[in-house]
PDB file of N, CA and C in Angstrom:
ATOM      1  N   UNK A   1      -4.048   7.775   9.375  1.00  0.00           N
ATOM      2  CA  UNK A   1      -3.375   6.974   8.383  1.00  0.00           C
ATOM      3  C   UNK A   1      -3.927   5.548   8.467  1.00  0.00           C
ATOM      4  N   UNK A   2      -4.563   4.668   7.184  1.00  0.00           N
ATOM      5  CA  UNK A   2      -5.037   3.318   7.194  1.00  0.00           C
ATOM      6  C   UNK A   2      -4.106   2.885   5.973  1.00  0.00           C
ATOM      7  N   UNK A   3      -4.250   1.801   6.205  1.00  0.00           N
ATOM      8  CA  UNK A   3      -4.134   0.791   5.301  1.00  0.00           C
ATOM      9  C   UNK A   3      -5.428  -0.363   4.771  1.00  0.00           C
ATOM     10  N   UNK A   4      -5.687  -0.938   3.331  1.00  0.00           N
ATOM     11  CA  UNK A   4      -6.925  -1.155   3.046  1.00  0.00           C
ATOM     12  C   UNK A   4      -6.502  -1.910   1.475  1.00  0.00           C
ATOM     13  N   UNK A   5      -7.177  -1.924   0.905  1.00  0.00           N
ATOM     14  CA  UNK A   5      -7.601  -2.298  -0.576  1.00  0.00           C
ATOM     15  C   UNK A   5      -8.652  -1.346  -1.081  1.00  0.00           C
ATOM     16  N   UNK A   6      -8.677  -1.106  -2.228  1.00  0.00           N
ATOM     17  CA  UNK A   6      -9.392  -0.177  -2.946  1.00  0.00           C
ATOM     18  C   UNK A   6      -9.647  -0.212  -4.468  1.00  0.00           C
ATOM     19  N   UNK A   7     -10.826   0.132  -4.881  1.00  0.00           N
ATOM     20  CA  UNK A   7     -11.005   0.100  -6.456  1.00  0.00           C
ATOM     21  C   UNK A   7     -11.374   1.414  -6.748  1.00  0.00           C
ATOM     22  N   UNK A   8     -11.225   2.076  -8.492  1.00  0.00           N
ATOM     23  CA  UNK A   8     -11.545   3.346  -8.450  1.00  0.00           C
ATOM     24  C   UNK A   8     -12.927   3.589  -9.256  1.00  0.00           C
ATOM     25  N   UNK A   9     -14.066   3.662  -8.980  1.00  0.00           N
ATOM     26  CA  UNK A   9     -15.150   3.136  -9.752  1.00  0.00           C
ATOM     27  C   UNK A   9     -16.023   4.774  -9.818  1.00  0.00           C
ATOM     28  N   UNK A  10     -16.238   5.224 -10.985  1.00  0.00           N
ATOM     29  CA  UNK A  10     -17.531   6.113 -10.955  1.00  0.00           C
ATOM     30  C   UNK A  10     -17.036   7.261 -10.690  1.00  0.00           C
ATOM     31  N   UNK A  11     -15.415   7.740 -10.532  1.00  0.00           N
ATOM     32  CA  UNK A  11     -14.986   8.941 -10.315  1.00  0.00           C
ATOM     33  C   UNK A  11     -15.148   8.934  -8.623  1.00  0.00           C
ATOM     34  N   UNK A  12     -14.950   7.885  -8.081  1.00  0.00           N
ATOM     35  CA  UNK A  12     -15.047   7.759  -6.107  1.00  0.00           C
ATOM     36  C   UNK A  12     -13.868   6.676  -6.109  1.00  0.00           C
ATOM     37  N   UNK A  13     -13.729   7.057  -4.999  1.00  0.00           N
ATOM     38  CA  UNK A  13     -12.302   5.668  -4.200  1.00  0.00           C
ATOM     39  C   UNK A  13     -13.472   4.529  -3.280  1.00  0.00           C
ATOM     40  N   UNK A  14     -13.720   3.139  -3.474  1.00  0.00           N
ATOM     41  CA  UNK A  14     -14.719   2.170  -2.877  1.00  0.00           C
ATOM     42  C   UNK A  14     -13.611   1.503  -2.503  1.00  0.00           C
ATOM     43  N   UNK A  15     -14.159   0.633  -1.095  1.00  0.00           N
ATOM     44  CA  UNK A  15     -12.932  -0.524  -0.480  1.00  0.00           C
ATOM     45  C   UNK A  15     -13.023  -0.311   0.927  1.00  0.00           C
ATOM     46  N   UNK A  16     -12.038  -0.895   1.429  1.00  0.00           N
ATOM     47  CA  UNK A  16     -12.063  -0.975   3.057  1.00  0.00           C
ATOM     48  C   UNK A  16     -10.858  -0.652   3.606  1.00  0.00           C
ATOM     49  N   UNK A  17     -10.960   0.931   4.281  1.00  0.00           N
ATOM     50  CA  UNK A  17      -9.326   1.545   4.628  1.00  0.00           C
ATOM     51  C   UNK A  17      -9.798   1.038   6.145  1.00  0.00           C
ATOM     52  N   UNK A  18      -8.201   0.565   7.276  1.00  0.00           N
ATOM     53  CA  UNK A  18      -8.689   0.530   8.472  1.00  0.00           C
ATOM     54  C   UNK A  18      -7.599   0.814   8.968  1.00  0.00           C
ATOM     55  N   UNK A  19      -7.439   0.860  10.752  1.00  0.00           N
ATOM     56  CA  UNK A  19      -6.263   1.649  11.299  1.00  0.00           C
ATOM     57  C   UNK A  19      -5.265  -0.126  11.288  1.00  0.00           C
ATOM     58  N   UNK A  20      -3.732   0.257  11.552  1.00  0.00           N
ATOM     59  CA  UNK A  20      -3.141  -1.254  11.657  1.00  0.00           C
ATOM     60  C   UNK A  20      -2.448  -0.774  13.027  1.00  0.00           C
ATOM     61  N   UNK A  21      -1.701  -1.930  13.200  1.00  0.00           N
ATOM     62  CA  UNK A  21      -0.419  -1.403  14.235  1.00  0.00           C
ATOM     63  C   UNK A  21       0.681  -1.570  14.157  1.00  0.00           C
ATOM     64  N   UNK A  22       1.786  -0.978  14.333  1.00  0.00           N
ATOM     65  CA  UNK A  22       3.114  -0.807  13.935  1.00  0.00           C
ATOM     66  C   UNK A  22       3.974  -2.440  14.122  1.00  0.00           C
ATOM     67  N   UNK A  23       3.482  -2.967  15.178  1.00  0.00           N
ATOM     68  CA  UNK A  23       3.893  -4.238  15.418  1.00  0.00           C
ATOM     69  C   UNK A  23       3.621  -5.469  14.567  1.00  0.00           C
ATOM     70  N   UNK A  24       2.912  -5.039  13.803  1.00  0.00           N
ATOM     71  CA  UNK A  24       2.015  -6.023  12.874  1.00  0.00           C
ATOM     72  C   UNK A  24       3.147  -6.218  11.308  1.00  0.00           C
ATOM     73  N   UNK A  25       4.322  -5.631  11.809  1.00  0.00           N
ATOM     74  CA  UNK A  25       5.082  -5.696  10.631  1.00  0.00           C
ATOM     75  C   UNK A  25       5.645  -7.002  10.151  1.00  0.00           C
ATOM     76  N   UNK A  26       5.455  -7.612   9.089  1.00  0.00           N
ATOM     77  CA  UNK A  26       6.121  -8.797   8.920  1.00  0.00           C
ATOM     78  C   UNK A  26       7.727  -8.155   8.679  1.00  0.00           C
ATOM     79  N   UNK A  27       8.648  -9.540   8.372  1.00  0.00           N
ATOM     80  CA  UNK A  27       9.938  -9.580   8.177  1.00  0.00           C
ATOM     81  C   UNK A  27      10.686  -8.555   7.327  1.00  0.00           C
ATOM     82  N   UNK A  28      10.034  -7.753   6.636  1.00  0.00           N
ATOM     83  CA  UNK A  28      10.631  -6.864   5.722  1.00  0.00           C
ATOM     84  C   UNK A  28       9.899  -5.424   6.141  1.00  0.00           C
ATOM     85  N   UNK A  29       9.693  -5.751   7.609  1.00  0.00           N
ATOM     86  CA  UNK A  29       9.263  -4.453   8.059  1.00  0.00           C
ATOM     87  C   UNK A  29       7.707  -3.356   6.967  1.00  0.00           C
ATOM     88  N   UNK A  30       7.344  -4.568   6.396  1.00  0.00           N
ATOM     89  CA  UNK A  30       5.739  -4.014   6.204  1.00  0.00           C
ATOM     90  C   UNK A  30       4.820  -4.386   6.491  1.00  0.00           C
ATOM     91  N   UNK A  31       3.496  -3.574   6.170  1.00  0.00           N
ATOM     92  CA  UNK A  31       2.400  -3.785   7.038  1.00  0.00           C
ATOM     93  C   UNK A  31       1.310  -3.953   6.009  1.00  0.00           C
ATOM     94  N   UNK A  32       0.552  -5.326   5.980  1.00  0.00           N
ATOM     95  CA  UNK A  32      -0.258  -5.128   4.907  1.00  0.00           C
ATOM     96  C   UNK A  32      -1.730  -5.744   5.329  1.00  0.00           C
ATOM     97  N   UNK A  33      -2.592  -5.474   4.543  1.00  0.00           N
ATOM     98  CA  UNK A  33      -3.781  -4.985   5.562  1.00  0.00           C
ATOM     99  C   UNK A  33      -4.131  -7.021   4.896  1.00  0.00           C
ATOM    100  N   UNK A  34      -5.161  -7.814   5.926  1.00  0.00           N
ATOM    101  CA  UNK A  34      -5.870  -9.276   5.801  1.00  0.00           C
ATOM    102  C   UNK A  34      -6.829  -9.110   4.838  1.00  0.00           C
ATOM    103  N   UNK A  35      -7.342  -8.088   4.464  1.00  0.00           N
ATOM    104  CA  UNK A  35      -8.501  -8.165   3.425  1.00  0.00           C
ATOM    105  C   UNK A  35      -7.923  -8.227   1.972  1.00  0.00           C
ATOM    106  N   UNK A  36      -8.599  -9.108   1.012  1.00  0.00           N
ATOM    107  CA  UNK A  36      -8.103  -9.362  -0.405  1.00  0.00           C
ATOM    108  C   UNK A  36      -9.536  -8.782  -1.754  1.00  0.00           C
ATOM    109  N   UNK A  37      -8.961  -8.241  -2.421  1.00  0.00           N
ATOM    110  CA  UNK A  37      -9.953  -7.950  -3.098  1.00  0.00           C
ATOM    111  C   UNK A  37     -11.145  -8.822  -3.741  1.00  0.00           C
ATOM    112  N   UNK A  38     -10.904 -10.031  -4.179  1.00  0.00           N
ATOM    113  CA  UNK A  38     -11.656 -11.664  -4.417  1.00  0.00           C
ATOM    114  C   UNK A  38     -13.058 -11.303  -3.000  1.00  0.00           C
ATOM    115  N   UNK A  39     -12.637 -11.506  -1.429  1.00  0.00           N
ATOM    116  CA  UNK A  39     -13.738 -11.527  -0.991  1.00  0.00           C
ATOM    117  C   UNK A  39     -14.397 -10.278  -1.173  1.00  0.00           C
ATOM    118  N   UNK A  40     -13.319  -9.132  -0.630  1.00  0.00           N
ATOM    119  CA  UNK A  40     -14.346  -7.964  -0.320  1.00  0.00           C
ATOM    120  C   UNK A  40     -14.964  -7.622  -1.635  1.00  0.00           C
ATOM    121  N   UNK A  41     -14.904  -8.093  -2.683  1.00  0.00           N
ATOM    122  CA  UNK A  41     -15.556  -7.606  -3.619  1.00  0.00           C
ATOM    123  C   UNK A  41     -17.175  -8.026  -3.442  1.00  0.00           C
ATOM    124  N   UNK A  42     -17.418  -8.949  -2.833  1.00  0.00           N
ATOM    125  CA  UNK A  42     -18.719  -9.893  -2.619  1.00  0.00           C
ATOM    126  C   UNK A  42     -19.343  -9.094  -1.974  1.00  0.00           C
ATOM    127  N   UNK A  43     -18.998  -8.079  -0.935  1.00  0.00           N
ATOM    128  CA  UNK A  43     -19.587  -7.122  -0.025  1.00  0.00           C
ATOM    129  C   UNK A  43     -19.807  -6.060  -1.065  1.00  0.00           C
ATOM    130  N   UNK A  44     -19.111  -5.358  -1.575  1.00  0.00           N
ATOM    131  CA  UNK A  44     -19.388  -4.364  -2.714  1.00  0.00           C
ATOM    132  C   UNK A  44     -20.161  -4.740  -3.580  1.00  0.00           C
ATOM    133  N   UNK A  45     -20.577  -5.571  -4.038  1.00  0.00           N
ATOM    134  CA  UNK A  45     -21.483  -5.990  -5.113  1.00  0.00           C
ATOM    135  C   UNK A  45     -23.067  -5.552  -3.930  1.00  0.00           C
ATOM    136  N   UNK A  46     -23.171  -6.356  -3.217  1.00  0.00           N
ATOM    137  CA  UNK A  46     -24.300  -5.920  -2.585  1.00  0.00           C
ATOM    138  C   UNK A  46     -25.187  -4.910  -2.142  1.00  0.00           C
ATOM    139  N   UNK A  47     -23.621  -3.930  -1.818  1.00  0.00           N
ATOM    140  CA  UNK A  47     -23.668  -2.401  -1.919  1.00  0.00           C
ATOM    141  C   UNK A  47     -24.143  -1.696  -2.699  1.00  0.00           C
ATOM    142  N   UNK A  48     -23.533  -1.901  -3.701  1.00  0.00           N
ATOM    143  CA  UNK A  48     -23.444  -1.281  -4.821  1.00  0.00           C
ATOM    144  C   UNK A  48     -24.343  -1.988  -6.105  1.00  0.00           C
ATOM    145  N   UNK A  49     -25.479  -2.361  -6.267  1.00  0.00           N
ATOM    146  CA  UNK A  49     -26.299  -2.712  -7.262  1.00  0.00           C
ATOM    147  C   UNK A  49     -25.599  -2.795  -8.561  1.00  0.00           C
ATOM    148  N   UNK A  50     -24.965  -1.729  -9.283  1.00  0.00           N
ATOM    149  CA  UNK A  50     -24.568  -1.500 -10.368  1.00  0.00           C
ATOM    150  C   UNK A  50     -22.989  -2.186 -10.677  1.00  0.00           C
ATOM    151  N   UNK A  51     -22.448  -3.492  -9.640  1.00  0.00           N
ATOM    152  CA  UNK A  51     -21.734  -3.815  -9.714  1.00  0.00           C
ATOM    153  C   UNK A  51     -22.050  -5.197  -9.755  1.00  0.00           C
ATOM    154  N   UNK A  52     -23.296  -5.637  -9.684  1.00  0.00           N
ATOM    155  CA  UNK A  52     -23.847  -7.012  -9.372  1.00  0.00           C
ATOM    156  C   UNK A  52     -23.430  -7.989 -10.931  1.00  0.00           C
ATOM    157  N   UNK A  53     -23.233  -7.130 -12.136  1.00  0.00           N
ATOM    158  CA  UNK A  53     -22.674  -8.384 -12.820  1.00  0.00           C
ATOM    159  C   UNK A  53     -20.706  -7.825 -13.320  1.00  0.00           C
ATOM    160  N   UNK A  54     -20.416  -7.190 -12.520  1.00  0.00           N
ATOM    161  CA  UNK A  54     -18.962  -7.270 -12.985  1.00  0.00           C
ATOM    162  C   UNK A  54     -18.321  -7.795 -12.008  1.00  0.00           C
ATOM    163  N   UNK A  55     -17.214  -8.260 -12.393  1.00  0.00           N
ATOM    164  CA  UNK A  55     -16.205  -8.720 -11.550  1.00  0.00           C
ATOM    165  C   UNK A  55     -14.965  -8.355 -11.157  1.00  0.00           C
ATOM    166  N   UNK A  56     -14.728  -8.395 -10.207  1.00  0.00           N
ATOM    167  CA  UNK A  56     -13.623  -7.324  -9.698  1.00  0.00           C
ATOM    168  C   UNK A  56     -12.300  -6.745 -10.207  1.00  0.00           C
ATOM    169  N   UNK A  57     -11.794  -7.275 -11.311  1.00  0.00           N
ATOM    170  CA  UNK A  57     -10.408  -7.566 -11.769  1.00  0.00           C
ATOM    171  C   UNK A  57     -11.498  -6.150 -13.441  1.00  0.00           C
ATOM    172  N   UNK A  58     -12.552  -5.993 -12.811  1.00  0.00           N
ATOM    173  CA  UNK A  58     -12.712  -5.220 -14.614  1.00  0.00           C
ATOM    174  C   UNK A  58     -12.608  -4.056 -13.876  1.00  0.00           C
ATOM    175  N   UNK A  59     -12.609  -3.716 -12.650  1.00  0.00           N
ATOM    176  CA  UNK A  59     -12.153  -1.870 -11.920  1.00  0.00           C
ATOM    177  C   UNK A  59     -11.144  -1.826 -11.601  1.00  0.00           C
ATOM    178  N   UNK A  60     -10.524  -0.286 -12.061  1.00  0.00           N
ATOM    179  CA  UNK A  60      -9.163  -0.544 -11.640  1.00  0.00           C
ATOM    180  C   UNK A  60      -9.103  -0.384 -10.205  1.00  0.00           C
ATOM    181  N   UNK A  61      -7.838  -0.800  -9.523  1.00  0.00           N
ATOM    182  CA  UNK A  61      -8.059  -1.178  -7.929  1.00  0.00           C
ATOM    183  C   UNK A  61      -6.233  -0.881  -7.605  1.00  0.00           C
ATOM    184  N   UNK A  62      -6.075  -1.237  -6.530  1.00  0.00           N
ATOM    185  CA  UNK A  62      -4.774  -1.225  -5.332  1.00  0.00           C
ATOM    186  C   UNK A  62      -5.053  -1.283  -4.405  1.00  0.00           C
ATOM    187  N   UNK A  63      -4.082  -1.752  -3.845  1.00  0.00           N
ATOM    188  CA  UNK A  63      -3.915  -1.986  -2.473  1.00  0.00           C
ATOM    189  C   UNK A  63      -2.731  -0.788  -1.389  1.00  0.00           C
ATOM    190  N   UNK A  64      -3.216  -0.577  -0.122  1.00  0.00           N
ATOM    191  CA  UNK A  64      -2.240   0.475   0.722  1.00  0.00           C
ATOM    192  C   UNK A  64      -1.495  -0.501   1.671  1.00  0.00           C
ATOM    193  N   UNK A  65      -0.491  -0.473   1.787  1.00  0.00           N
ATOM    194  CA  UNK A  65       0.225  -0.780   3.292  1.00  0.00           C
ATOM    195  C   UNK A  65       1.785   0.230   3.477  1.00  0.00           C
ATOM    196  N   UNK A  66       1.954  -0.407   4.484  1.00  0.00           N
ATOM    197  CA  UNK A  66       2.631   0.416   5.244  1.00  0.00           C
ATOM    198  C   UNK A  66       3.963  -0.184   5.555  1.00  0.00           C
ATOM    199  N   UNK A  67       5.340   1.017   5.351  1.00  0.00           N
ATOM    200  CA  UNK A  67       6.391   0.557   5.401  1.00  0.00           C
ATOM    201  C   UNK A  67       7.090   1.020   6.329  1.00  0.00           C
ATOM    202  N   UNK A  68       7.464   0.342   7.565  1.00  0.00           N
ATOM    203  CA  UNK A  68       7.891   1.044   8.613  1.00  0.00           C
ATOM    204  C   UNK A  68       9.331   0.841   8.549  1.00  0.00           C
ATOM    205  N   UNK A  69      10.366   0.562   7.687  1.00  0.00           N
ATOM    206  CA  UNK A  69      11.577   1.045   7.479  1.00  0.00           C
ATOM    207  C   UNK A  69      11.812   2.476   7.417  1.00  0.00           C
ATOM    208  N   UNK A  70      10.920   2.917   6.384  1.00  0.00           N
ATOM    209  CA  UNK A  70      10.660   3.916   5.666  1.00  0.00           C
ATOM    210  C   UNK A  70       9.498   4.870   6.472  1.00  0.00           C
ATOM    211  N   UNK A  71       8.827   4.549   7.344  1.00  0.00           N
ATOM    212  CA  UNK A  71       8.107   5.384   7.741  1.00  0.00           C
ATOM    213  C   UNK A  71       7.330   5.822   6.870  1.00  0.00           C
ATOM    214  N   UNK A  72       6.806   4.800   5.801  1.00  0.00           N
ATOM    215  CA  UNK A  72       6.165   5.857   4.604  1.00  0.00           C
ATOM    216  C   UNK A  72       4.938   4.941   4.207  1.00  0.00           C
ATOM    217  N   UNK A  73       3.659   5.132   4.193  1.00  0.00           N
ATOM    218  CA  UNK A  73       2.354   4.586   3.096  1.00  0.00           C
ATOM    219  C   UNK A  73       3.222   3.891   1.674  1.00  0.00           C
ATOM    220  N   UNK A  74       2.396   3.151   1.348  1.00  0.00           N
ATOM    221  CA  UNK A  74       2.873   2.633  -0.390  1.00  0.00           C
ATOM    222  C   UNK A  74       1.894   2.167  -0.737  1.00  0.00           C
ATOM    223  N   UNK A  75       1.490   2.598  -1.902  1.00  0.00           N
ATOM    224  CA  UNK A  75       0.193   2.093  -2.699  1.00  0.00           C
ATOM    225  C   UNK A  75       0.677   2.005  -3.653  1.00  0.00           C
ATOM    226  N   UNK A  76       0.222   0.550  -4.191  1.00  0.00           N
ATOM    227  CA  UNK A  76       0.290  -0.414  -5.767  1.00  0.00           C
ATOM    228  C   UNK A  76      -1.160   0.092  -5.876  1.00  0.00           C
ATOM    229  N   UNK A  77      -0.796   0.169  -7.290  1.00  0.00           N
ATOM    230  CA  UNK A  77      -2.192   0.163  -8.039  1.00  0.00           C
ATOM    231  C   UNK A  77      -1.944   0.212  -9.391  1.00  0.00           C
ATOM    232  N   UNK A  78      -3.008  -0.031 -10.325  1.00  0.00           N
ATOM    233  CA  UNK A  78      -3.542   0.127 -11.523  1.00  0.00           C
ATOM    234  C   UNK A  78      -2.513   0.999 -12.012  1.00  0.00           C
ATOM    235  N   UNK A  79      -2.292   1.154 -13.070  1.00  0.00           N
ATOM    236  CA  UNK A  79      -1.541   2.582 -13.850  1.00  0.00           C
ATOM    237  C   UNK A  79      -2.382   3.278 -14.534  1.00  0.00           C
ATOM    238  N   UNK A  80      -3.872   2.934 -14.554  1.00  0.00           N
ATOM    239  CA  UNK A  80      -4.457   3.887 -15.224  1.00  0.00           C
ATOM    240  C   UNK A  80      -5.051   4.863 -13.941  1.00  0.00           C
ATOM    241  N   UNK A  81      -4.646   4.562 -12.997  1.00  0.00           N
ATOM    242  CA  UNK A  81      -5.025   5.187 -11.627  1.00  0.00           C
ATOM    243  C   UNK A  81      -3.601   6.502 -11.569  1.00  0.00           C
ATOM    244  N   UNK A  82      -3.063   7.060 -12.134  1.00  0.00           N
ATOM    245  CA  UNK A  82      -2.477   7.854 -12.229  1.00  0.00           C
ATOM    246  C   UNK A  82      -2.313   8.751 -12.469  1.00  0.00           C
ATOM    247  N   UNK A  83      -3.068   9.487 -12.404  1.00  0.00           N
ATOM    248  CA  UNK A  83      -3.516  10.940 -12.268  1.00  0.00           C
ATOM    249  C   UNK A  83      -3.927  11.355 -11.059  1.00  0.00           C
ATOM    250  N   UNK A  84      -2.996  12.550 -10.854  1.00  0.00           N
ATOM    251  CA  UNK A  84      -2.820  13.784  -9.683  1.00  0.00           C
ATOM    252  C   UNK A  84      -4.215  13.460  -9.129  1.00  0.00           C
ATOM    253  N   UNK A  85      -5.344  13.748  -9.529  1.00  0.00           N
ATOM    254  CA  UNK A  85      -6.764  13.888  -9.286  1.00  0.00           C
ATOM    255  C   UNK A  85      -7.521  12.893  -8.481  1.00  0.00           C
ATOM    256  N   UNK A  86      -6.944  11.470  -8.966  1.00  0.00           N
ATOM    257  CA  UNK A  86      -7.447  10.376  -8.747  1.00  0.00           C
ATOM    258  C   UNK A  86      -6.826  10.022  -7.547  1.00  0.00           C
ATOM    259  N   UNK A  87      -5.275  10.301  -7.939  1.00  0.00           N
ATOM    260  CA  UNK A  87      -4.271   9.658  -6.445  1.00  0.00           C
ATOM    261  C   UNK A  87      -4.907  10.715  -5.063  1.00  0.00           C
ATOM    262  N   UNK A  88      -5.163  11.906  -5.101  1.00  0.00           N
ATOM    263  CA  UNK A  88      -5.352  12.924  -4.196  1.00  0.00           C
ATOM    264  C   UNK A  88      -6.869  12.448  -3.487  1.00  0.00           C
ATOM    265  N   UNK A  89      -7.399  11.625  -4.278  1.00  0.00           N
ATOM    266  CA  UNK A  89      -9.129  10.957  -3.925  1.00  0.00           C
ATOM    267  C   UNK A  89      -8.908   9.549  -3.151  1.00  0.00           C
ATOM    268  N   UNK A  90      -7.441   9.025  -3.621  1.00  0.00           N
ATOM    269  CA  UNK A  90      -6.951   8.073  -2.856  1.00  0.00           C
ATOM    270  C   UNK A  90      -6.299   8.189  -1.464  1.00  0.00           C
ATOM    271  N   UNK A  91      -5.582   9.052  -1.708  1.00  0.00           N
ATOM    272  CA  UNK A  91      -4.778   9.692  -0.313  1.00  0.00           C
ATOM    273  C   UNK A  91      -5.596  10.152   1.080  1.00  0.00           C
ATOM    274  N   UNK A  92      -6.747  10.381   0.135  1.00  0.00           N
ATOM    275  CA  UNK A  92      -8.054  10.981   1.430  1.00  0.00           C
ATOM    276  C   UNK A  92      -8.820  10.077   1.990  1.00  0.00           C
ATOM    277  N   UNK A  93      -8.801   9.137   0.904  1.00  0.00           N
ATOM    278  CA  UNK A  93      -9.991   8.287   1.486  1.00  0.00           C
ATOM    279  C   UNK A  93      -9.186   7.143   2.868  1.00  0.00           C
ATOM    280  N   UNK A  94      -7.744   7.044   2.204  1.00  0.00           N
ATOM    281  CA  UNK A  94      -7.134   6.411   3.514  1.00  0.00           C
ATOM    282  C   UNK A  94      -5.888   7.528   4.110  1.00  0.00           C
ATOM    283  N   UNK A  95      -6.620   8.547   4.485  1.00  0.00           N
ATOM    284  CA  UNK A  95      -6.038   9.443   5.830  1.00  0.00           C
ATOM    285  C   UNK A  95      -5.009   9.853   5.441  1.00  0.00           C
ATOM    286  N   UNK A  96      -3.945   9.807   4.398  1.00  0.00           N
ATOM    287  CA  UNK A  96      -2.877   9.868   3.840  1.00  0.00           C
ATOM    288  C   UNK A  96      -2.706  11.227   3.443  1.00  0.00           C
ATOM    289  N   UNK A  97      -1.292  11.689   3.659  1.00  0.00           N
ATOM    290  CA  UNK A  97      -0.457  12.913   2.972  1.00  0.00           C
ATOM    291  C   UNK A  97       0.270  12.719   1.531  1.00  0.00           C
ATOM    292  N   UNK A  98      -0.668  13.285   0.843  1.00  0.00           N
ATOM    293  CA  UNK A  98      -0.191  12.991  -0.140  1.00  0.00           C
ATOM    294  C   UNK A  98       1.269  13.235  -0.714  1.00  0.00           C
ATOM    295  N   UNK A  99       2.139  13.634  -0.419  1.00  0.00           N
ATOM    296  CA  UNK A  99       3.143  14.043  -0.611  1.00  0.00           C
ATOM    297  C   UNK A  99       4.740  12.887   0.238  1.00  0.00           C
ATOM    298  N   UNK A 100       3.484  12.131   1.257  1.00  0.00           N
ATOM    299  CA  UNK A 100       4.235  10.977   1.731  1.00  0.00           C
ATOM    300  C   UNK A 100       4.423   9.785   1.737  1.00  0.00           C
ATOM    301  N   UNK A 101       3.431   9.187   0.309  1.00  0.00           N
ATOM    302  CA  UNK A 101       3.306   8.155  -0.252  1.00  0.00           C
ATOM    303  C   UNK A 101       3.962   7.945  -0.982  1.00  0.00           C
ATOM    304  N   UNK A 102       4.432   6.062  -1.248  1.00  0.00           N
ATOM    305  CA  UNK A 102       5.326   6.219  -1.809  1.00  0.00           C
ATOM    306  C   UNK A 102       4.468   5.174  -3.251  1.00  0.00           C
ATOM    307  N   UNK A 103       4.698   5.774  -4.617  1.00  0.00           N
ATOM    308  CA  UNK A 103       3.239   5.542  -5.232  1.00  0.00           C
ATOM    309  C   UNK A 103       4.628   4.336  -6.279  1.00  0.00           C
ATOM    310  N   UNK A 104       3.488   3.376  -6.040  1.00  0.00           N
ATOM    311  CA  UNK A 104       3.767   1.727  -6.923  1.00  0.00           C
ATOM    312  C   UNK A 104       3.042   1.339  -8.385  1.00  0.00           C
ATOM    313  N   UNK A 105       3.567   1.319  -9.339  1.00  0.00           N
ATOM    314  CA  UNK A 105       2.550   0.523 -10.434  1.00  0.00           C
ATOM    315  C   UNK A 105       3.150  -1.147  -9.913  1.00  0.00           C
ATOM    316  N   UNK A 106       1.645  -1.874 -10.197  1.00  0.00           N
ATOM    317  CA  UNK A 106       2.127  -2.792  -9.227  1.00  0.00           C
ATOM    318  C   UNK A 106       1.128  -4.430 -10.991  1.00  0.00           C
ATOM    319  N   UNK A 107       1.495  -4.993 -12.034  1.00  0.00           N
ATOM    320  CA  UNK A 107       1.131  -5.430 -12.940  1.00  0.00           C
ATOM    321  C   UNK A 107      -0.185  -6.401 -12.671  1.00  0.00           C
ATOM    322  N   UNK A 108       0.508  -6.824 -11.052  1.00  0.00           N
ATOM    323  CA  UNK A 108      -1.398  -7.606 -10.670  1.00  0.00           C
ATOM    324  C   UNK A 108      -2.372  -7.049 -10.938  1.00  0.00           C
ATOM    325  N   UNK A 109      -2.359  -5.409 -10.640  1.00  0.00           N
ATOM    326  CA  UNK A 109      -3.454  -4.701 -10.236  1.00  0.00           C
ATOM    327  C   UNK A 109      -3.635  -3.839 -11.792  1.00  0.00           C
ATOM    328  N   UNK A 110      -3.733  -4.594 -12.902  1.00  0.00           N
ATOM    329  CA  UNK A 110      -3.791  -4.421 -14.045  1.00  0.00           C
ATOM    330  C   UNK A 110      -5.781  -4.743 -14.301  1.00  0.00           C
ATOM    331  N   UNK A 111      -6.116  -3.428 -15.081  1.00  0.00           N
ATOM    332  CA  UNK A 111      -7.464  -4.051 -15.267  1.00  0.00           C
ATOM    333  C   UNK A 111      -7.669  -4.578 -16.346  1.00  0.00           C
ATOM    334  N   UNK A 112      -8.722  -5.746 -16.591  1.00  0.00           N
ATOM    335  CA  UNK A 112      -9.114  -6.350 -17.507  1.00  0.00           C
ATOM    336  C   UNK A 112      -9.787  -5.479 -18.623  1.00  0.00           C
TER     337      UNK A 112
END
């Protein structure tokens, strides 16, 4: 199980899932990962050639963290990221049961 940021580009899940620790919970008992999509996008561009003139806010994207009230994953994301197909490509790529997430439309993570 990670927590990360993520965009959904090309029919693949891209981004940076990593492990956290339970202690790392702020005041409302969640866990949310230091990376923001603004930098890591600068690393993906480099990666990824075919991303060198868009900017990050034009893929749809979300973010994972973790709710240890709840014992449960929560991912905000995009609403066009909503499909069975797409979420199940999400769930894998950060270690996740799909059936134990608790799934967010979240209006930041709106694409341009």
């Amino acid at each position: 199980m990670k927590i990360g940021i993520f965009w959904y580009d090309q029919d693949r899940v891209i981004g940076i899932a990593h492990n956290f620790n339970q202690t790392d919970a702020d005041s409302l008992g969640l866990i949310d990962s230091d990376y923001n999509h603004v930098q890591y996008w600068e690393k993906l561009r480099v990666e990824n050639s075919h991303l060198k003139y868009i900017e990050y806010e034009e893929i749809p994207r979300g973010r994972v963290i973790f709710n240890t009230k709840k014992d449960q994953p929560m991912i905000y994301m995009d609403s066009k990221l909503f499909k069975t197909s797409i979420a199940k490509k999400i769930a894998m790529f950060f270690e996740l049961y799909f059936n134990q997430i608790i799934w967010k439309k979240d209006p930041h993570y709106r694409t341009k």
